[in-house]
Protein backbone atom coordinates (compact mmCIF):
# COMPACT_ATOMS: atom_id res chain seq x y z
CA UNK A 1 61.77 24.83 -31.96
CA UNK A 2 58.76 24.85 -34.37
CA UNK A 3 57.62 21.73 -35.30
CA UNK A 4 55.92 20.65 -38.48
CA UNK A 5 52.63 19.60 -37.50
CA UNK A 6 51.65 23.26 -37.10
CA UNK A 7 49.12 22.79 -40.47
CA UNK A 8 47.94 19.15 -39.43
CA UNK A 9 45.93 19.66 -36.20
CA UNK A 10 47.92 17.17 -34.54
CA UNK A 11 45.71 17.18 -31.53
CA UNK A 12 42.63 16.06 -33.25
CA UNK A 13 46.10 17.57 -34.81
CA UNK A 14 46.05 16.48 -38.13
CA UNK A 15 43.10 17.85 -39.03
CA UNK A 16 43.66 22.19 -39.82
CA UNK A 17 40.96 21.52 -37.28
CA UNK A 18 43.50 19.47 -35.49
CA UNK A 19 46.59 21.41 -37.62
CA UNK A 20 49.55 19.83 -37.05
CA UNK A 21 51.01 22.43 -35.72
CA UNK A 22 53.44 22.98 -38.35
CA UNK A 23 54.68 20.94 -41.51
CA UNK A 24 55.72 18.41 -39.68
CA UNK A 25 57.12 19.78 -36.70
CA UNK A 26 55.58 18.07 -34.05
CA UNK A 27 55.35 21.01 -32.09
CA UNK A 28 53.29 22.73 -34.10
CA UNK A 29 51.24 19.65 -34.54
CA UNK A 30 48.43 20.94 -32.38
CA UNK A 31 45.17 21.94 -33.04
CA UNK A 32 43.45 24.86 -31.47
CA UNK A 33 40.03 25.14 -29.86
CA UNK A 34 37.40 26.31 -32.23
CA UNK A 35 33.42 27.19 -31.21
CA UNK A 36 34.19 26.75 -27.85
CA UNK A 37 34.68 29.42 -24.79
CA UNK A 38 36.77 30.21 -21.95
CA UNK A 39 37.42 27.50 -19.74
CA UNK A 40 36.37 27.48 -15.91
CA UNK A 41 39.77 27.76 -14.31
CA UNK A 42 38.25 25.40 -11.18
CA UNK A 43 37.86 22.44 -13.57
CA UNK A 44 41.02 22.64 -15.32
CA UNK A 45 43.79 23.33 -12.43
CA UNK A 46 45.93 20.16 -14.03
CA UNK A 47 45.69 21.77 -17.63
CA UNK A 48 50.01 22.15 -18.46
CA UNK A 49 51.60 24.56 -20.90
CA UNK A 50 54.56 23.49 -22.58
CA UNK A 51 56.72 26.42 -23.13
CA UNK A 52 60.37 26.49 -24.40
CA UNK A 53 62.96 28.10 -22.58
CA UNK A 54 62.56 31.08 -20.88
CA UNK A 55 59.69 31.76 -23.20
CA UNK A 56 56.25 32.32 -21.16
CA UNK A 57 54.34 31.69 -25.32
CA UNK A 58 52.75 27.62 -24.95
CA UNK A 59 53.75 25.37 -27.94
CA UNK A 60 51.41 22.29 -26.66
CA UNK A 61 49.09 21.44 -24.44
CA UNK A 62 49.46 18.92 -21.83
CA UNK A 63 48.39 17.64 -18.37
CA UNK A 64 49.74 17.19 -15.11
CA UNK A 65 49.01 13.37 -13.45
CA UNK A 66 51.28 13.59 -10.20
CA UNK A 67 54.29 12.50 -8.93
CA UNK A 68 56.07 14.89 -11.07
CA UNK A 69 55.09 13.94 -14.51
CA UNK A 70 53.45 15.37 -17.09
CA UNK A 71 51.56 13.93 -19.83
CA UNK A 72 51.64 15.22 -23.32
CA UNK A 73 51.75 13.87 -27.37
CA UNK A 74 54.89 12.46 -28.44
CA UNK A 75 55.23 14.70 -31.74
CA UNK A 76 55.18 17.66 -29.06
CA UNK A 77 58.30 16.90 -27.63
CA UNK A 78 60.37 14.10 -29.70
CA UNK A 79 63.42 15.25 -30.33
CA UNK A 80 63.79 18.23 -28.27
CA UNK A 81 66.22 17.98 -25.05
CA UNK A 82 64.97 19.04 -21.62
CA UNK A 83 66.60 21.47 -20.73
CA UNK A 84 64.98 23.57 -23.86
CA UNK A 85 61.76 23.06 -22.66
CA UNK A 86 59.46 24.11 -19.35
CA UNK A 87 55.94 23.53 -17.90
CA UNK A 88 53.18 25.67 -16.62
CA UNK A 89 50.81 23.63 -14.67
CA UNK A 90 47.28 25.41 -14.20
CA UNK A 91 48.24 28.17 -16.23
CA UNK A 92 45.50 29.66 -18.47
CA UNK A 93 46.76 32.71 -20.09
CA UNK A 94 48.70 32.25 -23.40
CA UNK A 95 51.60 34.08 -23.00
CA UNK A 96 51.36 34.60 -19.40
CA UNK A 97 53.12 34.43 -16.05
CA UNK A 98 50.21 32.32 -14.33
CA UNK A 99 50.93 28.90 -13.28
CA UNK A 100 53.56 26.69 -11.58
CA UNK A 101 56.90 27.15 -13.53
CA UNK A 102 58.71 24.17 -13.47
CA UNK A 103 61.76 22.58 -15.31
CA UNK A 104 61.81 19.28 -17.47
CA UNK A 105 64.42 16.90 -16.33
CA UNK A 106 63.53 13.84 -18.81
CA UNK A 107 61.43 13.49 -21.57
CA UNK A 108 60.16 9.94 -22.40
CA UNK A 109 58.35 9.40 -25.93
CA UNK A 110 56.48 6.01 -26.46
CA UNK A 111 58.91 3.63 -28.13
CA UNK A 112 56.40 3.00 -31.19
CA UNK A 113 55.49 6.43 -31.78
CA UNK A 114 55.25 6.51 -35.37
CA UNK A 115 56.44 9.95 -36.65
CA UNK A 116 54.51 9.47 -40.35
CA UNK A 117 51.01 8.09 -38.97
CA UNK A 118 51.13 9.53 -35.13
CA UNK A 119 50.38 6.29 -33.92
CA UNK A 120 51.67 5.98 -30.16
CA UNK A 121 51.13 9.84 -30.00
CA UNK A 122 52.10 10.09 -26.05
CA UNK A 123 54.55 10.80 -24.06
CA UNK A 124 55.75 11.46 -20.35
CA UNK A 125 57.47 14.60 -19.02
CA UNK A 126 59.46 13.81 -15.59
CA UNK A 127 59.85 17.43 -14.16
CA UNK A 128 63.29 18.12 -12.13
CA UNK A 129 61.15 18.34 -8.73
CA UNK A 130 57.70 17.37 -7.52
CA UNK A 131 55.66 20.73 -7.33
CA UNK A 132 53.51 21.57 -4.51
CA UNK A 133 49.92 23.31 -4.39
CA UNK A 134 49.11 22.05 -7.79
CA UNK A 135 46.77 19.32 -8.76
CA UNK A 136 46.66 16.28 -10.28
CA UNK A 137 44.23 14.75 -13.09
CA UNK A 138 42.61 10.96 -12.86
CA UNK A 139 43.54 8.95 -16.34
CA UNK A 140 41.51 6.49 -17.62
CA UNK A 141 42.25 2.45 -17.21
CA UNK A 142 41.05 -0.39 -19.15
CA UNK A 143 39.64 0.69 -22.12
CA UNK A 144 37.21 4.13 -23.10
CA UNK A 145 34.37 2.03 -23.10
CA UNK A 146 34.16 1.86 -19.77
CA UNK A 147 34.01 5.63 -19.09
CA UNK A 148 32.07 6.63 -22.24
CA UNK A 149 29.82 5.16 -25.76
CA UNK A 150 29.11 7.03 -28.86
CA UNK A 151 27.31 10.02 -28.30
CA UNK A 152 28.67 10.70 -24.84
CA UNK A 153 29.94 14.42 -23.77
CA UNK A 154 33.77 14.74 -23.30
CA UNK A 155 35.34 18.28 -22.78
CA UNK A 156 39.03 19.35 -24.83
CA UNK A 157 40.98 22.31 -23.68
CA UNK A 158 43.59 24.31 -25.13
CA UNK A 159 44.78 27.49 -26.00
CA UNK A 160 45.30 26.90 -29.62
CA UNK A 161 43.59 28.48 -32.54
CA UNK A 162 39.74 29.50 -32.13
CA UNK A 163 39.62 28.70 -36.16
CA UNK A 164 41.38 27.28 -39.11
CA UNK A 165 44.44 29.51 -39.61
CA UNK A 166 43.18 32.27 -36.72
CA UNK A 167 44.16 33.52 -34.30
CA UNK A 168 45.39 32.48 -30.84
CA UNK A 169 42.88 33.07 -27.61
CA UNK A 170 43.30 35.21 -24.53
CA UNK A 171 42.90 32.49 -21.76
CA UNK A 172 42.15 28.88 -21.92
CA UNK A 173 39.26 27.69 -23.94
CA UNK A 174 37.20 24.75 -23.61
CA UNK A 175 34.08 22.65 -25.91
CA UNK A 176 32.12 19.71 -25.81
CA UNK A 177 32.18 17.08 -28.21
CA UNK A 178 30.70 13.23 -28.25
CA UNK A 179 32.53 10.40 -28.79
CA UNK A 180 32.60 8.92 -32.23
CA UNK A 181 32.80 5.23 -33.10
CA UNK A 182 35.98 4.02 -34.39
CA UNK A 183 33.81 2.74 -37.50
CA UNK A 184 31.84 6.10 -37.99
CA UNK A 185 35.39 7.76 -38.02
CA UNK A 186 37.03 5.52 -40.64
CA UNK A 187 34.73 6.57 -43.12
CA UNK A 188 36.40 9.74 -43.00
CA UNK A 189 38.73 8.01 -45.25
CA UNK A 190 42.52 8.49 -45.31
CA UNK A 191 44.84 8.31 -42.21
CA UNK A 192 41.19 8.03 -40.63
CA UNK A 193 41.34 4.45 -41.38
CA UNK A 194 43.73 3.84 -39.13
CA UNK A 195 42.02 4.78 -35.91
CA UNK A 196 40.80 2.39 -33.57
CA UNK A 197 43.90 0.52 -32.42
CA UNK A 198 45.31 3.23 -29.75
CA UNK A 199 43.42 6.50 -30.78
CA UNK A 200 39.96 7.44 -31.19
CA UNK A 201 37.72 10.35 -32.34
CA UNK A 202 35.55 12.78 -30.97
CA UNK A 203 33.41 15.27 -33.28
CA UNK A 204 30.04 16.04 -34.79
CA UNK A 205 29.71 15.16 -38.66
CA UNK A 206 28.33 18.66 -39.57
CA UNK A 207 31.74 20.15 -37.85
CA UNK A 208 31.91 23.64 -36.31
CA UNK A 209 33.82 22.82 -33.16
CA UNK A 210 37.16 21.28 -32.35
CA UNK A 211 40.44 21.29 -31.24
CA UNK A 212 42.70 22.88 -34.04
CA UNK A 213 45.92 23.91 -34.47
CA UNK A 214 48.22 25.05 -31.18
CA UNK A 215 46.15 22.69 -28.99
CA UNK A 216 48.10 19.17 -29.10
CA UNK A 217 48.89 17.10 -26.75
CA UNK A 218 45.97 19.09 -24.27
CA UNK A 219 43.51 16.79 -22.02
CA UNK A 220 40.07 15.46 -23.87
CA UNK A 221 38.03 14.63 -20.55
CA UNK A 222 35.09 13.35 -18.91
CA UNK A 223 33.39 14.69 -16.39
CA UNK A 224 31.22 12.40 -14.03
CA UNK A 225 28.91 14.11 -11.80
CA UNK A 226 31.73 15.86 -10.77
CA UNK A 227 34.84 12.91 -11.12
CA UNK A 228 37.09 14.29 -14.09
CA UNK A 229 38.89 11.22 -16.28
CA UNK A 230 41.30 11.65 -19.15
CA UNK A 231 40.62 9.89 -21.76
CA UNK A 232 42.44 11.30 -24.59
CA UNK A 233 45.41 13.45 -26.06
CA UNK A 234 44.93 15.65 -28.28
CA UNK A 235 46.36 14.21 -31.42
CA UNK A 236 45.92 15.43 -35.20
CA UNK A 237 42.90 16.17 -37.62
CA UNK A 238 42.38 16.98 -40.70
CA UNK A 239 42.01 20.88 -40.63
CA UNK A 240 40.13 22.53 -37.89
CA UNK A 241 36.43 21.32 -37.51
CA UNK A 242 35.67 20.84 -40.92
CA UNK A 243 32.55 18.64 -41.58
CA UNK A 244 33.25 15.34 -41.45
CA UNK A 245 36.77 15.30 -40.23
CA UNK A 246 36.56 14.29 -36.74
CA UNK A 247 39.55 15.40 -34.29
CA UNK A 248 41.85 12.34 -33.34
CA UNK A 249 42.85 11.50 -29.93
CA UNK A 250 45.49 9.21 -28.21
CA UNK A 251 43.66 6.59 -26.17
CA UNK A 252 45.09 7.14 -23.14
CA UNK A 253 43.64 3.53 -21.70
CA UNK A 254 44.78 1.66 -24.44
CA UNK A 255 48.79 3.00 -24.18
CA UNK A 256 48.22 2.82 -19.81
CA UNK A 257 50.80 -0.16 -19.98
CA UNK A 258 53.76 2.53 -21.14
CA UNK A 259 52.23 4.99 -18.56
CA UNK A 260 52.69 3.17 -15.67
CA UNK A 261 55.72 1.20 -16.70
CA UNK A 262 57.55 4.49 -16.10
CA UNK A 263 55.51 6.54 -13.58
CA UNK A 264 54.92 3.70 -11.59
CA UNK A 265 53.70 3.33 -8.04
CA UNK A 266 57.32 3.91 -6.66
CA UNK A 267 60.74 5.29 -7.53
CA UNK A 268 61.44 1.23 -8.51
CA UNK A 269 60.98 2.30 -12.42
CA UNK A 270 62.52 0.44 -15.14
CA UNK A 271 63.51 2.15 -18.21
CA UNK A 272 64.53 0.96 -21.21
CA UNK A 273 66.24 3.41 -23.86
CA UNK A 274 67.23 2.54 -27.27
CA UNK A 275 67.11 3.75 -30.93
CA UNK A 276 63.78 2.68 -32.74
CA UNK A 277 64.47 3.19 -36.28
CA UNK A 278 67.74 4.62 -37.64
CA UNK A 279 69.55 5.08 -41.09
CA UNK A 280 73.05 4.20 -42.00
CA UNK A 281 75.58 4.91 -44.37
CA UNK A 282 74.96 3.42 -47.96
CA UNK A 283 77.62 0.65 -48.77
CA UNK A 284 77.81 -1.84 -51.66
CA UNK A 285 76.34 -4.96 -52.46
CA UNK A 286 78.49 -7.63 -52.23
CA UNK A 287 80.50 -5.77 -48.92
CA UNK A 288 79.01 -6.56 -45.48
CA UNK A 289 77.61 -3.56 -42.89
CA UNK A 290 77.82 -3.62 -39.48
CA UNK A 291 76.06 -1.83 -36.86
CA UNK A 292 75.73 -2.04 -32.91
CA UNK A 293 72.54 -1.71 -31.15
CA UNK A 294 73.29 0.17 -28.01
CA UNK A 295 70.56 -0.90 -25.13
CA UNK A 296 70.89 1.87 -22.00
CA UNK A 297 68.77 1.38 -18.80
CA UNK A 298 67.90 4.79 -17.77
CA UNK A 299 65.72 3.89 -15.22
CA UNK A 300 66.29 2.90 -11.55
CA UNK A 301 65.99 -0.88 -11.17
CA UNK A 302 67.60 -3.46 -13.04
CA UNK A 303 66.09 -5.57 -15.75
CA UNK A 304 67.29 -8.72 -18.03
CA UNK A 305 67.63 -8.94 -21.72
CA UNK A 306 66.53 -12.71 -22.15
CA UNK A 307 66.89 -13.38 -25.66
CA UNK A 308 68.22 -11.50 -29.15
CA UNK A 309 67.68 -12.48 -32.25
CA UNK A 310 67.72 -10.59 -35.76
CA UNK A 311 65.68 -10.71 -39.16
CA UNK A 312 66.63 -8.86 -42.54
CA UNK A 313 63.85 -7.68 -44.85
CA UNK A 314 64.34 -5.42 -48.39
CA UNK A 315 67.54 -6.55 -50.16
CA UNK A 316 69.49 -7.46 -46.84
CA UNK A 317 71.02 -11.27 -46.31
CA UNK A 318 70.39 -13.25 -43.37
CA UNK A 319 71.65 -11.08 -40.46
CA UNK A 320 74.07 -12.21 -38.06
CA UNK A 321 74.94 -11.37 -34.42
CA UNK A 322 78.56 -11.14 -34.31
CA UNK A 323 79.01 -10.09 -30.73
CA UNK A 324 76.28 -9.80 -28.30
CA UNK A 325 76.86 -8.38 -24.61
CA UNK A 326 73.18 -8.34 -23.50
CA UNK A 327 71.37 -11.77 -23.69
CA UNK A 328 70.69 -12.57 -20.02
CA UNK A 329 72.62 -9.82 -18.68
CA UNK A 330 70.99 -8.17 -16.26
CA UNK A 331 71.72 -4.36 -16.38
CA UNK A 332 71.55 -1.92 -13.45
CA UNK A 333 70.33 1.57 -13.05
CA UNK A 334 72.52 3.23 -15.46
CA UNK A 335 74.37 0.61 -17.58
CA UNK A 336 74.76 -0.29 -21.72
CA UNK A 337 75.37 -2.83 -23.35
CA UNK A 338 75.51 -3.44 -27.03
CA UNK A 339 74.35 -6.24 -30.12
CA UNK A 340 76.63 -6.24 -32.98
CA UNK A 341 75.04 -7.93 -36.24
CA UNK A 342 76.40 -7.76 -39.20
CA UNK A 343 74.56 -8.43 -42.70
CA UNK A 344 74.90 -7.88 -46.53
CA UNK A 345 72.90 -7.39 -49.82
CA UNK A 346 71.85 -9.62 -52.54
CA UNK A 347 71.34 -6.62 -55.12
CA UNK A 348 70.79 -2.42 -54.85
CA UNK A 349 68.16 -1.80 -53.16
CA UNK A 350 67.27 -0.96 -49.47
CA UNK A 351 69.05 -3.14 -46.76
CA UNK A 352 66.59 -3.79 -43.42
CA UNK A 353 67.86 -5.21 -40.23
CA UNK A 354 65.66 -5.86 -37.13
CA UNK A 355 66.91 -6.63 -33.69
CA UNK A 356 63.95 -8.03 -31.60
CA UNK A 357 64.78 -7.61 -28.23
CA UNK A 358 62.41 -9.81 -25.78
CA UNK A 359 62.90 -8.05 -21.85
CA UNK A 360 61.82 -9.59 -18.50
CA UNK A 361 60.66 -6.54 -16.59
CA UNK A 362 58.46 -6.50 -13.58
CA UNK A 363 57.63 -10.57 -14.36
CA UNK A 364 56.50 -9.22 -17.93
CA UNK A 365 57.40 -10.50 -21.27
CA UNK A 366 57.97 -7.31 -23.42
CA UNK A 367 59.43 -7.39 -26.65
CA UNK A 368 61.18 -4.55 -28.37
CA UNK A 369 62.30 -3.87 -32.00
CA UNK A 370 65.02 -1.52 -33.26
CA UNK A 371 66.01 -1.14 -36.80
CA UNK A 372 68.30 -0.29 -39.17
CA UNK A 373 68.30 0.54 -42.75
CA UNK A 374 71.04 1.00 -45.41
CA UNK A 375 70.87 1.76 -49.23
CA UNK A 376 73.02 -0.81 -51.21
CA UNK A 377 74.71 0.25 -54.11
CA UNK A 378 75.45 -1.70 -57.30
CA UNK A 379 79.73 -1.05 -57.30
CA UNK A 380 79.41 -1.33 -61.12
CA UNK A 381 77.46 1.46 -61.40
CA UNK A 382 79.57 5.06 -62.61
CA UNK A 383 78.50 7.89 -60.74
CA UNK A 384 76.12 9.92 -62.27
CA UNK A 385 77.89 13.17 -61.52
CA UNK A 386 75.47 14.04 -58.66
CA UNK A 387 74.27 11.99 -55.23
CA UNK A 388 70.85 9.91 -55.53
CA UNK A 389 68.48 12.09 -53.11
CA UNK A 390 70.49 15.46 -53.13
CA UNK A 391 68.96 18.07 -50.77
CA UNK A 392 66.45 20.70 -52.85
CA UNK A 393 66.48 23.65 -50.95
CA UNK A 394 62.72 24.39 -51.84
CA UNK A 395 61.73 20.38 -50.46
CA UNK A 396 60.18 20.35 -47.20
CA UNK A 397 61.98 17.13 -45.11
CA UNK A 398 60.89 15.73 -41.95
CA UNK A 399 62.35 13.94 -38.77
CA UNK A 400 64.65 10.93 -39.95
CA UNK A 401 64.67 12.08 -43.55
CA UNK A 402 68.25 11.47 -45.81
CA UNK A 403 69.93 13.88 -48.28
CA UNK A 404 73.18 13.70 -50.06
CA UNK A 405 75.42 17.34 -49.97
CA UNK A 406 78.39 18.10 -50.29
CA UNK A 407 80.33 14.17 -50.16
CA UNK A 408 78.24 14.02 -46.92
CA UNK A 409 74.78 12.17 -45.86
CA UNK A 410 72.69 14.34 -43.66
CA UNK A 411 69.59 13.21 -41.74
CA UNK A 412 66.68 16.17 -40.60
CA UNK A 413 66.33 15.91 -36.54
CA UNK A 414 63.45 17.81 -37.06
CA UNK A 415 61.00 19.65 -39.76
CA UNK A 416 63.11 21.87 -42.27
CA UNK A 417 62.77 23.41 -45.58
CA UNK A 418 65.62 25.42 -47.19
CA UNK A 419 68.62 25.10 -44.51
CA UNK A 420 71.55 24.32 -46.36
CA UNK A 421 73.16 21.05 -44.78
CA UNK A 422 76.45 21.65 -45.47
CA UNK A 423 75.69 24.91 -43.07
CA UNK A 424 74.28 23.08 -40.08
CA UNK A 425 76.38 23.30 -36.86
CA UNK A 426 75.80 21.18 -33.07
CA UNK A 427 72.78 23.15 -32.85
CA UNK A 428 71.03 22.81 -36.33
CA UNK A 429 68.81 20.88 -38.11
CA UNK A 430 70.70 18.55 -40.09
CA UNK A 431 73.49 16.44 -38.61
CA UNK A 432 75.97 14.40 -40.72
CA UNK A 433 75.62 10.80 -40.75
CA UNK A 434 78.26 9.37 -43.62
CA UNK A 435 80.12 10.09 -46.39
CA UNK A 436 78.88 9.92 -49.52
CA UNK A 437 80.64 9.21 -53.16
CA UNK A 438 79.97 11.99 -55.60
CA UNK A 439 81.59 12.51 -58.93
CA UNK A 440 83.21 15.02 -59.43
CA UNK A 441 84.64 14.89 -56.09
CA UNK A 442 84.19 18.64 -55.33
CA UNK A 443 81.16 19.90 -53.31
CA UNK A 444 78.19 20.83 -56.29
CA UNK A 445 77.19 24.44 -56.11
CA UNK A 446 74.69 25.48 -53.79
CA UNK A 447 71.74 26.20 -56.38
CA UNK A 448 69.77 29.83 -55.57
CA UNK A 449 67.55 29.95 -52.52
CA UNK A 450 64.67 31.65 -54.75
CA UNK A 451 64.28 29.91 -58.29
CA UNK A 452 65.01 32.13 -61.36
CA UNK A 453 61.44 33.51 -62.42
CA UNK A 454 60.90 32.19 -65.80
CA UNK A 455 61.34 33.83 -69.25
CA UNK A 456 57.39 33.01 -70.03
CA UNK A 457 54.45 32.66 -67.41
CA UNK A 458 53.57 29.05 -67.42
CA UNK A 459 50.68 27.91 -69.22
CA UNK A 460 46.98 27.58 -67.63
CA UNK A 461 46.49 24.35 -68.51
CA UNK A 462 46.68 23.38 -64.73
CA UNK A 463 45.66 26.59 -63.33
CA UNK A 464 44.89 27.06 -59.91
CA UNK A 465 41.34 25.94 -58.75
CA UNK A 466 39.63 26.33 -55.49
CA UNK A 467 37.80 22.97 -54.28
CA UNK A 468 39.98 21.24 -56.82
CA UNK A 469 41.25 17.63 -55.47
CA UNK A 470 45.12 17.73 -55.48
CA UNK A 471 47.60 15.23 -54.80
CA UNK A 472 50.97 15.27 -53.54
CA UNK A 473 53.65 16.15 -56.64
CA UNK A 474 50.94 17.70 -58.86
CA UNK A 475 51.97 21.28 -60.51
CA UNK A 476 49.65 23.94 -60.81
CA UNK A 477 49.86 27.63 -62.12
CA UNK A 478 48.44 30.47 -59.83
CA UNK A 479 49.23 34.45 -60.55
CA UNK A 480 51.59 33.32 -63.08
CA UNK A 481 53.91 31.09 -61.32
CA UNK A 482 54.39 27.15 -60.62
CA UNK A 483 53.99 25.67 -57.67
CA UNK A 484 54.16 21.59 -56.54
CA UNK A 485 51.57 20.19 -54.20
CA UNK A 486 53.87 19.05 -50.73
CA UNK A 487 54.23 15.40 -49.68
CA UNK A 488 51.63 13.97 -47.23
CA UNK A 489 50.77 14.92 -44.37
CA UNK A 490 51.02 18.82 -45.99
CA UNK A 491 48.93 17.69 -49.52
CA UNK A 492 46.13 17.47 -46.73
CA UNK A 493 45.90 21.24 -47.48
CA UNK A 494 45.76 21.30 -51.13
CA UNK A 495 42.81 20.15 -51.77
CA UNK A 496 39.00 22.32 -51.15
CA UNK A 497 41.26 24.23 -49.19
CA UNK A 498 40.46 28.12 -47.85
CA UNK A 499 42.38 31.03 -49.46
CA UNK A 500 44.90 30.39 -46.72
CA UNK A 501 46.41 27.94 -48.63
CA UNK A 502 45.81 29.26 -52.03
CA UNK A 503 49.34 28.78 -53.49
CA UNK A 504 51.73 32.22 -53.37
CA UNK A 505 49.09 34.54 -51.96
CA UNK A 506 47.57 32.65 -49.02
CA UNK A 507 49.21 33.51 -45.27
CA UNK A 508 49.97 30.38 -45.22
CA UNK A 509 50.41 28.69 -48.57
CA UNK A 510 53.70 27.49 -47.52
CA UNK A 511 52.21 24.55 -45.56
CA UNK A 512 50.76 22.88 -48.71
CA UNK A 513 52.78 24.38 -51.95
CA UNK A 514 56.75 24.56 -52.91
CA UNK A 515 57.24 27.16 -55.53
CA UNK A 516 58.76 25.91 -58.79
C-alpha cells in the first residue's frame, strides 16, 4: 500500500522536508523528523502508528483523541479499506511490538479533501473496540490563535526520516518549531499560497529542522505549562527542512466542525457517505448521459435531505433531475437513496455535473457537492487508430486519473507507474470504468516496459544541471540518456535538487524523472 506522497513531505508533507511520502501515494506522503531527538515517551502516550496488516513497520503518523478514534491526514488513508490497516497507540519504536494493537473498523476522510492541493488533509479512524490503559490527546477548538501567535513553540513527532532522503529513526523523535504567519508562509510561493484557509505552517526561514518524509498525519502540539493541545496534522512540505520551505499542517480548529460531527459526544452520530468527484464513461455530443448519485447514511441517527438541485459547467447542458428519491426523505441508520440527472453536451469537450445536496443534521444547514465528469466526443470525428489519453507505461498517474487500454477506460485507485491496466485484477490498481471505441478494434500492443536505448546518445544541448530550475514536461540529458521532468507535485524535486534526485543515478530519481 505505498502511497505517492512518499517524495512530497506530506506532513509539513509536501515539502522533501515534509516528502510526500511517495509520488503521490498518500501514504507515503509523510515527512520525517529532521534535527530533532528522541521523544520523551511520558509526553507522547497518544502518539498512533498506522501500520498495515499484520505488518509491525508505521506508514503514518497519527493520534489517538478517545472514544475509539484516531486522528490522522486524509492522503494517509483514502482509499485503503480497514481491514488492511491497524493502529499502535503509544508505540515508539519503528518497527516494533510496543503499543496497543488495535484494528480499524471505519475509516472516514473529510468530504473536501482535495487529493491535488491536500486541502482538508484529515481524517478519522473509528477502531473496532474502545482500548483501555491508553490515553487520550486534547484538540484544539476555535481557531490556533487562541492557543498560539507567530513565534510561539509547538512540538511535531514522528518516526519518519531524520533528513531529506535518510534514513528512518530507532524510536520516536520529536523538535520544536514556531508558528509561522499564514502571510510569512505564502511567500514561499507555490502551493504555499494556498495556506491559510484550513492549514498553517510552522518552521524557521533558515530551515534545518522539520517534519519530513514518513511523518504525516503525526500530532504538531502545544504544550502549556504542562496542558498538551493539538493543533495540527502533519501535512506536506516542500522537501525536508529546506530554507524557506516551511512544513504545512492541517488546522485541526478550523476542520473541528467534521471532527465532532462524527466523534460526537454520544453514539447519536450522523454520517453522511457519498462520492465527491467521479469520472464517467465518454459519450457523444448530441446523446444524453445519465448518472445516479447514490446518498448512504452510515451513521447511527437519521437525517433529512431537504433540497436537490443540479448545475452543469464545461461543455454540459442544463442538467436535469429525472428521478429523485431523497428530497425530504429522511433516511435511517443504514439506508440509500439515489438522484438521477441526466444532461448533454453542446460540443467535445469536458461535460461537468454538480449535485448540491443541502442536509438538515443536528438543526444544521450543511450543504454537500458531488460531481461528475464525462468527455464528449464529436460523433463525426474518425478514430484516429489509437484512444485519446492511452496509458504510457513509463507515466506516473495518481488517484482518480483516466487511461484508455485495451477498448477499456481505467481509472488509478491509487499512485501507479508502469502496471499494465489491462493486467489489473479485484485487488490492483486500476479498475475498469467503460468501454472505450478504438480503431482497429483489436487491443494495441503492449509497448516494452524499458524503452529501446537509442542508436545515438542524445545531444547536450539540455544537459543535466544541478540547481537548474525545471518544470514539469521539460527533457534533459544526463549520462547519456533522456529523461522528462514528472507532473506536479513530483517536478517539486527537479529543480536545486540533491544528487538524490539527479536523474538515472540518484536513489531516488524516480520521484522526479521518467526515462525517455
Amino acid at each position: 500500500m505505498n502511497k505517492k506522497l512518499s517524495t512530497l513531505f506530506i506532513g509539513a508533507a509536501f515539502a522533501p522536508s515534509l516528502l510526500l511520502a511517495q509520488p503521490l501515494d498518500t501514504k507515503d506522503v509523510s515527512p520525517r523528523i529532521v534535527g530533532g531527538k528522541p521523544a520523551a515517551p511520558e509526553n507522547w502516550a497518544f502518539y498512533t502508528q498506522i501500520v498495515n496488516r499484520p505488518s509491525n513497520r508505521s506508514f503514518c503518523g497519527a493520534s489517538y483523541i478517545g472514544d475509539g478514534y484516531v486522528l490522522t491526514a486524509a492522503h494517509c488513508v483514502d482509499n485503503d479499506a480497514p481491514n488492511h490497516i491497524a493502529v499502535k497507540i503509544g508505540g515508539i519504536r519503528y518497527n516494533g511490538t510496543d503499543g496497543v494493537r488495535v484494528n480499524v473498523e471505519q475509516i472516514f476522510v473529510h468530504p473536501d479533501f482535495n487529493t491535488r492541493t491536500l486541502a482538508n488533509d484529515i481524517a478519522l479512524l473509528k477502531l473496532t473496540n474502545v482500548p483501555s490503559g491508553v490515553q487520550a490527546v486534547d484538540i484544539a477548538a476555535g481557531s490556533v490563535s487562541q492557543y498560539a501567535v507567530e513565534g510561539d513553540t509547538l512540538t511535531v513527532a514522528g518516526l519518519g526520516r531524520t533528513s531529506e532522503g535518510g534514513s528512518s529513526p530507532t524510536v520516536l523523535q520529536e523538535v520544536d518549531v514556531p508558528l509561522v504567519s499564514d502571510a510569512v508562509c505564502r511567500q514561499s510561493g507555490g502551493n504555499y499560497a494556498n495556506v491559510g484557509n484550513v492549514s498553517f505552517c510552522a518552521g524557521i526561514p533558515a530551515g534545518g529542522i522539520d517534519s519530513c518524509q514518513g511523518d504525516s498525519g503525526g500530532p504538531l502540539v502545544i504544550n502549556q505549562a504542562g496542558q498538551i493541545t493539538q493543533l495540527g496534522i502533519v501535512s506536506w512540505g516542500i522537501g525536508c527542512a529546506r530554507p524557506g520551505k516551511y512544513g504545512v499542517y492541517s488546522d485541526i480548529a478550523a476542520l473541528r466542525r467534521f471532527v465532532d460531527g462524527i466523534v460526537g459526544n454520544s453514539n447519536d452520530v450522523p454520517s453522511v457517505e457519498y462520492k465527491a468527484n467521479e469520472t464517467l464513461t465518454a459519450f457523444n455530443w448530441g446523446d444524453i448521459k445519465q448518472h445516479a448519485f447514490a446518498i448512504n447514511n452510515t451513521g447511527s441517527v437519521g437525517f433529512t435531505v431537504e433540497n436537490v438541485n443540479v448545475t452543469g459547467s464545461g461543455v454540459a447542458t442544463s442538467p436535469v433531475i429525472a428521478n429523485d428519491q431523497c428530497t425530504m426523505a429522511t433516511l435511517a441508520a443504514g439506508e440509500s437513496c439515489q438522484i438521477e440527472v441526466e444532461f448533454g453536451a453542446s460540443m467535445a469537450g469536458t461535460a461537468t455535473a454538480t449535485a448540491n445536496l443541502t442536509f438538515d443534521i443536528d438543526k444544521t444547514t450543511t450543504i454537500y457537492r458531488a460531481k461528475v465528469s464525462a468527455i464528449a466526443k464529436d460523433p463525426s470525428t474518425p478514430p484516429t487508430g489509437t484512444c485519446q489519453d492511452e496509458w504510457k507505461p513509463g507515466t506516473i498517474y495518481l488517484t482518480g486519473d483516466t487511461v484508455n487500454w485495451a477498448n477499456t477506460t481505467w481509472q488509478a485507485k491509487w499512485w501507479t507507474q508502469g502496471d499494465n491496466p489491462s493486467q489489473s485484477n479485484e485487488w490492483g490498481v486500476w479498475k475498469a470504468i467503460g468501454s472505450v471505441d478504438c480503431s482497429p478494434t483489436t487491443p494495441p500492443v503492449n509497448p516494452p516496459t524499458e524503452p529501446e536505448p537509442p542508436t545515438e546518445p542524445p545531444a547536450n544541448g539540455n544537459a543535466y544541471e544541478v540547481g537548474q530550475n525545471y518544470n514539469a514536461g521539460d527533457i534533459v540529458t544526463n549520462n547519456g540518456e533522456s529523461f522528462e521532468c514528472l507532473s506536479w507535485p513530483n517536478s517539486l524535486w527537479c529543480s536545486g535538487t540533491p544528487s538524490v534526485y539527479a536523474p538515472g543515478t540518484g536513489t531516488s530519481w524516480q520521484l522526479a524523472w521518467a526515462k525517455q
